[in-house]
PDB file of N, CA and C in Angstrom:
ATOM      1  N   UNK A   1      46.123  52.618  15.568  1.00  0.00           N
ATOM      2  CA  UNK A   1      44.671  52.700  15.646  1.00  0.00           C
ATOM      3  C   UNK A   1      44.066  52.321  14.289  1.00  0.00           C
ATOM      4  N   UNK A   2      43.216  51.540  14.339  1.00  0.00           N
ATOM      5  CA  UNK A   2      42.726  51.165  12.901  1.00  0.00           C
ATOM      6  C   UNK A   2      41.526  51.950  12.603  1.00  0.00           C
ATOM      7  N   UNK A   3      41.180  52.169  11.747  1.00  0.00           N
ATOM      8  CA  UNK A   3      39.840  53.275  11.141  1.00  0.00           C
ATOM      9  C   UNK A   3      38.401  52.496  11.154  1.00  0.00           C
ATOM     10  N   UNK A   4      37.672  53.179  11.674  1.00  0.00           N
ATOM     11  CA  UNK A   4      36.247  52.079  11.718  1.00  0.00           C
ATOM     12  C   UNK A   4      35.951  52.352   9.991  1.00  0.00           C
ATOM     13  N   UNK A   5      36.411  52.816   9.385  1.00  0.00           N
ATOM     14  CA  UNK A   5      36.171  52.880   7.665  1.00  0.00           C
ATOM     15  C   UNK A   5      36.995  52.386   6.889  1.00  0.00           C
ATOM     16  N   UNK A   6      37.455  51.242   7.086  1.00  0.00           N
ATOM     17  CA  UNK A   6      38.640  50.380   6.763  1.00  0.00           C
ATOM     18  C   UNK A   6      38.286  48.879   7.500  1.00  0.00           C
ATOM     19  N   UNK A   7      37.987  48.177   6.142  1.00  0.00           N
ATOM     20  CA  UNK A   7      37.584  46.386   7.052  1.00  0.00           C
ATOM     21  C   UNK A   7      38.480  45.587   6.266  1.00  0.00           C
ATOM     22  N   UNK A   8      39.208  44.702   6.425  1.00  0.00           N
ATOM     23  CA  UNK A   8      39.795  43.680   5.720  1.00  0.00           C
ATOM     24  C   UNK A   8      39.557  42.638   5.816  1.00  0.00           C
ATOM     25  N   UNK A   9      39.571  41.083   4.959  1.00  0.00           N
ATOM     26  CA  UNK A   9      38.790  40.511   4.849  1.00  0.00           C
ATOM     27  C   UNK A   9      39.445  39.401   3.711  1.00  0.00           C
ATOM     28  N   UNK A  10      39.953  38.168   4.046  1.00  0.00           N
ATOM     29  CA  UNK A  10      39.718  37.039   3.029  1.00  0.00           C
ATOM     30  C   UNK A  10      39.087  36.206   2.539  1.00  0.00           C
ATOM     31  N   UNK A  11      37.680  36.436   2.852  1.00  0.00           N
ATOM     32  CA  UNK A  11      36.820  35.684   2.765  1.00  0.00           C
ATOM     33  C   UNK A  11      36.015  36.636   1.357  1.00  0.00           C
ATOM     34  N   UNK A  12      36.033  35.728   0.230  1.00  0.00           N
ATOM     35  CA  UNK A  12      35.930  36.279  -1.267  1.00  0.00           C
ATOM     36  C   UNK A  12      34.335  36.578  -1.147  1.00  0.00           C
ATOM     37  N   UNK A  13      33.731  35.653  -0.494  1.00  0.00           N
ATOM     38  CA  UNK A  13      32.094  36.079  -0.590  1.00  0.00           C
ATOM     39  C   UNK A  13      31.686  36.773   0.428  1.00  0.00           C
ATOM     40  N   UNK A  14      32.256  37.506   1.504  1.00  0.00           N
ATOM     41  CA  UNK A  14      32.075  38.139   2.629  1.00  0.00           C
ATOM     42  C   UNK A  14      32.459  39.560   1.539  1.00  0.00           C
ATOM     43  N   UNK A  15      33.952  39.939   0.710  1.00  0.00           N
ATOM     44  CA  UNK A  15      34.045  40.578   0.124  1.00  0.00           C
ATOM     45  C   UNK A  15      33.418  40.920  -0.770  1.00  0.00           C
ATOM     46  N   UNK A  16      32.616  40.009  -1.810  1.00  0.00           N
ATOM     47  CA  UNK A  16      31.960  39.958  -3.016  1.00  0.00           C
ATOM     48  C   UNK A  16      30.349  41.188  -2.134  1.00  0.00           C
ATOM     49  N   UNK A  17      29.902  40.708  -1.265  1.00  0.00           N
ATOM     50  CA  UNK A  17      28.773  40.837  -0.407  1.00  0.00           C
ATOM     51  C   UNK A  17      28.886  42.711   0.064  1.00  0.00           C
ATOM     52  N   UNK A  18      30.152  42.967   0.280  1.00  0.00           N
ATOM     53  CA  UNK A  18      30.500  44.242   0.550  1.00  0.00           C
ATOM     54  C   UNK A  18      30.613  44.680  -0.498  1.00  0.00           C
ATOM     55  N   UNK A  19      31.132  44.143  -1.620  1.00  0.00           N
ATOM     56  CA  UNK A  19      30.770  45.096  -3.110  1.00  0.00           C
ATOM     57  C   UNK A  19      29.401  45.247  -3.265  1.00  0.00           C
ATOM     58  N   UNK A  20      29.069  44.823  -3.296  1.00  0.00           N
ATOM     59  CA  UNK A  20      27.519  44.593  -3.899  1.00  0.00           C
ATOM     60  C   UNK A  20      26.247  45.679  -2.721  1.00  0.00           C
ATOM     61  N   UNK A  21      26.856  45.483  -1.659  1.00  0.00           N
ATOM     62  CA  UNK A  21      26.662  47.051  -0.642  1.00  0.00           C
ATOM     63  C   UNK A  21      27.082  48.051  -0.832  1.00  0.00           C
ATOM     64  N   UNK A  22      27.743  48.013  -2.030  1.00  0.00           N
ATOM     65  CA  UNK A  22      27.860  49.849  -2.265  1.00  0.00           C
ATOM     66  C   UNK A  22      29.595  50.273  -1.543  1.00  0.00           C
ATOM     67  N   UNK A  23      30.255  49.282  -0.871  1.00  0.00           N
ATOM     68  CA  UNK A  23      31.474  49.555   0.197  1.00  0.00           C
ATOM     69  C   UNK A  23      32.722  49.653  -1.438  1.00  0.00           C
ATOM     70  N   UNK A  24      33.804  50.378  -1.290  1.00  0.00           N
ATOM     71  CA  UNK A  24      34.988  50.393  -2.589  1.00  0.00           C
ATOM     72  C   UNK A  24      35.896  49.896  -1.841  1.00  0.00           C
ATOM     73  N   UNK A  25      36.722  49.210  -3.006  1.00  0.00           N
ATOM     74  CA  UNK A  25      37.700  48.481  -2.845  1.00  0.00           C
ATOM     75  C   UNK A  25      39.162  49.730  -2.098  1.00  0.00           C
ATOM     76  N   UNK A  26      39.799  49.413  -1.288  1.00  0.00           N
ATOM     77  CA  UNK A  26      40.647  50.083  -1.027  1.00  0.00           C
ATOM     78  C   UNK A  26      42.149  49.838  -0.934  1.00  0.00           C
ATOM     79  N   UNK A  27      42.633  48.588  -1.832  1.00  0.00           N
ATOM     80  CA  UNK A  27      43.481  47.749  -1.790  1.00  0.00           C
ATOM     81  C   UNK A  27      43.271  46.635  -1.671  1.00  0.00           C
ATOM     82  N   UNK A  28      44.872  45.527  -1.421  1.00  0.00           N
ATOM     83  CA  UNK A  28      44.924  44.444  -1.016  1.00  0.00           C
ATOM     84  C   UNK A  28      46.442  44.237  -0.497  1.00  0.00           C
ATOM     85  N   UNK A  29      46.510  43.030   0.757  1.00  0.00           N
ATOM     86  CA  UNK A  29      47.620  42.764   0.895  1.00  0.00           C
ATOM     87  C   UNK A  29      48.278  41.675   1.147  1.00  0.00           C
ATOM     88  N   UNK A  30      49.159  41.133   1.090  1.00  0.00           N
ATOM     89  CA  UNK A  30      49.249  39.470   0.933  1.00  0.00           C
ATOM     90  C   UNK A  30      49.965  39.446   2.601  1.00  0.00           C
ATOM     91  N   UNK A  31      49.171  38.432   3.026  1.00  0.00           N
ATOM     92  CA  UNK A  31      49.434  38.069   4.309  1.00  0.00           C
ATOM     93  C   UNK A  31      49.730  36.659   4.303  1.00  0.00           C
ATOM     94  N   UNK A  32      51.168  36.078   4.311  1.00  0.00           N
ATOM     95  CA  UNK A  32      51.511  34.856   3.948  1.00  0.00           C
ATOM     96  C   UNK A  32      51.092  34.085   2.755  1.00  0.00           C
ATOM     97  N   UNK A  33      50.583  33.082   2.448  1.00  0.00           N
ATOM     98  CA  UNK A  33      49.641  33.058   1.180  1.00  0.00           C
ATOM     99  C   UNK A  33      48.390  33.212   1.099  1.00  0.00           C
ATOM    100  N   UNK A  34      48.122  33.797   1.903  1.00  0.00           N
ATOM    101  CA  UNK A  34      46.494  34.493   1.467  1.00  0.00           C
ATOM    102  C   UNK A  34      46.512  35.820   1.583  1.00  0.00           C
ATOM    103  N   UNK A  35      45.505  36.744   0.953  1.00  0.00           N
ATOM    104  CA  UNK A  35      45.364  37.781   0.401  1.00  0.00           C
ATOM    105  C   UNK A  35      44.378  38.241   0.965  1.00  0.00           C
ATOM    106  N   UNK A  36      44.590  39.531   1.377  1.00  0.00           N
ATOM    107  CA  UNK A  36      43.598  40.151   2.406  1.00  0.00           C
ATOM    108  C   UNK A  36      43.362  41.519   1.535  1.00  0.00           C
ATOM    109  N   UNK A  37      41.757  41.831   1.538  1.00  0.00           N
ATOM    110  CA  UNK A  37      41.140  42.702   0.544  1.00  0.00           C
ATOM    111  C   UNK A  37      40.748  43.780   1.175  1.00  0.00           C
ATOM    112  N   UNK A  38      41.100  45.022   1.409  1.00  0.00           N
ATOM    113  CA  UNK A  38      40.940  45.782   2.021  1.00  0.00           C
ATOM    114  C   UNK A  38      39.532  46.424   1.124  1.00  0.00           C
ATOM    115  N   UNK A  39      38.311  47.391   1.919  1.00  0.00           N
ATOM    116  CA  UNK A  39      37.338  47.381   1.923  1.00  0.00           C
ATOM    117  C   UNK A  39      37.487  49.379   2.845  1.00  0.00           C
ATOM    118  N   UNK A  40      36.741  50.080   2.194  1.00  0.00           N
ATOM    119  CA  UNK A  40      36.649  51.530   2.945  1.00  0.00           C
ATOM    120  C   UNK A  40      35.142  52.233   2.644  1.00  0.00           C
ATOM    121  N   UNK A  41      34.363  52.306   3.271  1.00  0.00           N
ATOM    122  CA  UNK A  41      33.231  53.172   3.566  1.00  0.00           C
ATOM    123  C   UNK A  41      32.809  53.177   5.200  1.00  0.00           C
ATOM    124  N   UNK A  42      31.545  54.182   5.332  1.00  0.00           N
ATOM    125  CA  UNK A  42      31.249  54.752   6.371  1.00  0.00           C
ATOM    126  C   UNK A  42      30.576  52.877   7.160  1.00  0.00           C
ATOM    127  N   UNK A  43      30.724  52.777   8.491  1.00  0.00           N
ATOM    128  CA  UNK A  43      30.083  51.709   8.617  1.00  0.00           C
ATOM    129  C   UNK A  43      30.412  50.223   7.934  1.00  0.00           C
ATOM    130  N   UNK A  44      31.394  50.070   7.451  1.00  0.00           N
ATOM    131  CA  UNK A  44      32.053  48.894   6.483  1.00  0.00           C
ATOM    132  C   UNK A  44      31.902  47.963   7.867  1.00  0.00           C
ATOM    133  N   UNK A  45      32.182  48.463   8.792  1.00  0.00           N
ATOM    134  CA  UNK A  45      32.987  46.624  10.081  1.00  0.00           C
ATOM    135  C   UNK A  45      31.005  46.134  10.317  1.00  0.00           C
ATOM    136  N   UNK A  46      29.936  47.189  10.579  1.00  0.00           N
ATOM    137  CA  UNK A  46      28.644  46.537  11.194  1.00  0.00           C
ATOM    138  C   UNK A  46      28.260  45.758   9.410  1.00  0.00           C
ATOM    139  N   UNK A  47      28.429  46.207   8.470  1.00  0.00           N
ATOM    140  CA  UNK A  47      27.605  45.947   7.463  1.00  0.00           C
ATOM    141  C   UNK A  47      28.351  44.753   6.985  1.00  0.00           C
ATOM    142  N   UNK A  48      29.751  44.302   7.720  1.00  0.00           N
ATOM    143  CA  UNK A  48      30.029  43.018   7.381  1.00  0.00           C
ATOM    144  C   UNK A  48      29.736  41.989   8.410  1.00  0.00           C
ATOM    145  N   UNK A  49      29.336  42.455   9.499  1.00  0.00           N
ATOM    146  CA  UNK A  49      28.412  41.188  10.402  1.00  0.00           C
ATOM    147  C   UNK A  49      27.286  41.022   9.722  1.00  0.00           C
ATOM    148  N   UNK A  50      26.617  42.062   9.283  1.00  0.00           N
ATOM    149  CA  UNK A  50      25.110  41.585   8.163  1.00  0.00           C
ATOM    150  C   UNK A  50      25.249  40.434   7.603  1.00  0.00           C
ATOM    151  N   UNK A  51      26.720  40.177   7.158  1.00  0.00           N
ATOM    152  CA  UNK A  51      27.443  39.543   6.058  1.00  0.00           C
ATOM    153  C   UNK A  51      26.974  37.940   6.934  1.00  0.00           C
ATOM    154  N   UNK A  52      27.538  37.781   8.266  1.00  0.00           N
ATOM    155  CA  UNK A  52      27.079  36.726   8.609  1.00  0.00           C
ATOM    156  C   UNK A  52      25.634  36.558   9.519  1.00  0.00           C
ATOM    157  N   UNK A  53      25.195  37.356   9.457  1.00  0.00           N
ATOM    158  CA  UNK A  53      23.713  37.360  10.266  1.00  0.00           C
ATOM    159  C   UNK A  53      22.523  37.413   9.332  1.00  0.00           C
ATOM    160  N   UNK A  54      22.901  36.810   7.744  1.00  0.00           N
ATOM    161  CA  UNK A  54      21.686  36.843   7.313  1.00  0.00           C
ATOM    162  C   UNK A  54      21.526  37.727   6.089  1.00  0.00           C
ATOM    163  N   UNK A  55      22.410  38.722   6.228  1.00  0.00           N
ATOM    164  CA  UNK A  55      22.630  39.616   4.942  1.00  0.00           C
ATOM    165  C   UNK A  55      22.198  39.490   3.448  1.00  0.00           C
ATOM    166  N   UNK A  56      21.161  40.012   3.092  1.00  0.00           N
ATOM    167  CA  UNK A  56      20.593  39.960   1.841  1.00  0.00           C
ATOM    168  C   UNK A  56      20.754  40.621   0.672  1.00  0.00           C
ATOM    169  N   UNK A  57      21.390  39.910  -0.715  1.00  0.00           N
ATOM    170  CA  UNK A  57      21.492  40.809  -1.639  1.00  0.00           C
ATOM    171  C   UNK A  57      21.090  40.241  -3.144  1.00  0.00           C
ATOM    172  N   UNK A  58      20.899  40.430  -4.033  1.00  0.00           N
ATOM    173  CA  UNK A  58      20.572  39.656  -5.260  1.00  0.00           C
ATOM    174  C   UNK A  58      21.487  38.847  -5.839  1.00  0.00           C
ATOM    175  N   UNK A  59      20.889  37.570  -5.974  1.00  0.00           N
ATOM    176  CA  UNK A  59      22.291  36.969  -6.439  1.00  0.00           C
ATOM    177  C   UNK A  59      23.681  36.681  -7.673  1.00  0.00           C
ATOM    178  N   UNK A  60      22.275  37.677  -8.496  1.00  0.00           N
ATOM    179  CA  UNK A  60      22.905  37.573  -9.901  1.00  0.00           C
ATOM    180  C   UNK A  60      24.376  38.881  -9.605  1.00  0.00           C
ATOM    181  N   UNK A  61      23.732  39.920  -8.861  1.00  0.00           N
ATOM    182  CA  UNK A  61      24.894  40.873  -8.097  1.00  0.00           C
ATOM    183  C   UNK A  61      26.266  40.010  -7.279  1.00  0.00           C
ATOM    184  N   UNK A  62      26.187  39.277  -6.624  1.00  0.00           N
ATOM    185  CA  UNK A  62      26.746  38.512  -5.739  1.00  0.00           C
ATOM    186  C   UNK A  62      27.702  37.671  -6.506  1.00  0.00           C
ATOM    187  N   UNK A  63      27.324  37.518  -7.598  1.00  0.00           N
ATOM    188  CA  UNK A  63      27.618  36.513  -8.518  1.00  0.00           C
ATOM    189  C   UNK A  63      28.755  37.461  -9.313  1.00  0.00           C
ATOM    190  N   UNK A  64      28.208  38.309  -9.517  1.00  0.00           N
ATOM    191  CA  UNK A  64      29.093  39.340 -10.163  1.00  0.00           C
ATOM    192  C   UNK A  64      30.414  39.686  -9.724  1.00  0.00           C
ATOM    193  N   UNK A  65      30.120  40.138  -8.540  1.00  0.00           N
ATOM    194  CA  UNK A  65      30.499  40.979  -7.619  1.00  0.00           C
ATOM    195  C   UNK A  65      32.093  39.556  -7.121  1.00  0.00           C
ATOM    196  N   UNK A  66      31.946  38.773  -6.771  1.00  0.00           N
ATOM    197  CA  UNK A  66      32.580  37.707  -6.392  1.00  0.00           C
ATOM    198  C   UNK A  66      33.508  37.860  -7.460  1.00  0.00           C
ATOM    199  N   UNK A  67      33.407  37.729  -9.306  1.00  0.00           N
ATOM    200  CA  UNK A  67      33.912  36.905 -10.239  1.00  0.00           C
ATOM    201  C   UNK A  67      34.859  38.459 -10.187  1.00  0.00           C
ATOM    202  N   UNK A  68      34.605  39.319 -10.255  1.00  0.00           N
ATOM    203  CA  UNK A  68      35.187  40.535  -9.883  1.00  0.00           C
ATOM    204  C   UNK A  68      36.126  40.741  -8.866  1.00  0.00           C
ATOM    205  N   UNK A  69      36.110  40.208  -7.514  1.00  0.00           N
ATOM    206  CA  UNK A  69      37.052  40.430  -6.518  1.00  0.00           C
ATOM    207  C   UNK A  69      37.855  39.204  -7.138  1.00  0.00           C
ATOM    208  N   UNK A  70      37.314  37.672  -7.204  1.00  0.00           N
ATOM    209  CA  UNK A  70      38.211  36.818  -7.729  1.00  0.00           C
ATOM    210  C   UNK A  70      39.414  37.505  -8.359  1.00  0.00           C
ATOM    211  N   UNK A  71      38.836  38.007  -9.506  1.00  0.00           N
ATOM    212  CA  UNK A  71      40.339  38.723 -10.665  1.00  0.00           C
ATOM    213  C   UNK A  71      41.215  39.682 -10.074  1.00  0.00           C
ATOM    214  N   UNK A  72      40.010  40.264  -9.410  1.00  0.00           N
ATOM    215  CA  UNK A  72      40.964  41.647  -8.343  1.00  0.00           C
ATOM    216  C   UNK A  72      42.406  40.714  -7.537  1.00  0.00           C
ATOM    217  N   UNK A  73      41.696  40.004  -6.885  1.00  0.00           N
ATOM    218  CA  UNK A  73      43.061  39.204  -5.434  1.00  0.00           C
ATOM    219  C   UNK A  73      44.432  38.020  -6.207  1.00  0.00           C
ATOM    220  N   UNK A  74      43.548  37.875  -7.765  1.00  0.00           N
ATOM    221  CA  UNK A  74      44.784  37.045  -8.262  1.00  0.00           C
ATOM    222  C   UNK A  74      45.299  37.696  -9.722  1.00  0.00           C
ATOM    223  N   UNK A  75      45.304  38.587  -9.705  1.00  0.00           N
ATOM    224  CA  UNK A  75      45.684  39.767 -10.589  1.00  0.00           C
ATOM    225  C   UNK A  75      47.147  39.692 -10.287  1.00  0.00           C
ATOM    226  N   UNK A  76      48.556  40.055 -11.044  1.00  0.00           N
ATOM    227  CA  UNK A  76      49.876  40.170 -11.051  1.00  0.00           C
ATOM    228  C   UNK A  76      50.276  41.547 -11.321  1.00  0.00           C
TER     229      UNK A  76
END
């Protein structure tokens, strides 16, 4: 059973977008060669359709927030 407070996600600006909502990082895991970023708060799976329906956040945050998961997923 997967947790509705648990979203995963390789998509760096779908992730960057959930930082920047306030959602914490809850890991990561490598799924062949790509890297899947695990994501945990209340409501994480609706607030990442926001993500594609239009979802609004500042961009200088976004900007941030991205250069941040970047280092996070290719970190050793």
């Amino acid at each position: 059973m997967v947790s509705p407070n648990l979203y995963s996600s390789q998509n760096l600006y779908e992730g960057a977008y959930l930082l920047c909502r306030g959602f914490k990082l809850a890991g990561k895991k490598q799924n062949g060669q790509k890297v899947l970023v695990l994501f945990e708060g209340d409501h994480v799976q609706q607030e990442a359709l926001k993500f594609y329906n239009g979802g609004k956040v500042e961009a200088k945050a976004l900007t941030d927030a991205y250069r941040t998961l970047k280092d996070y997923v290719f970190e050793r």
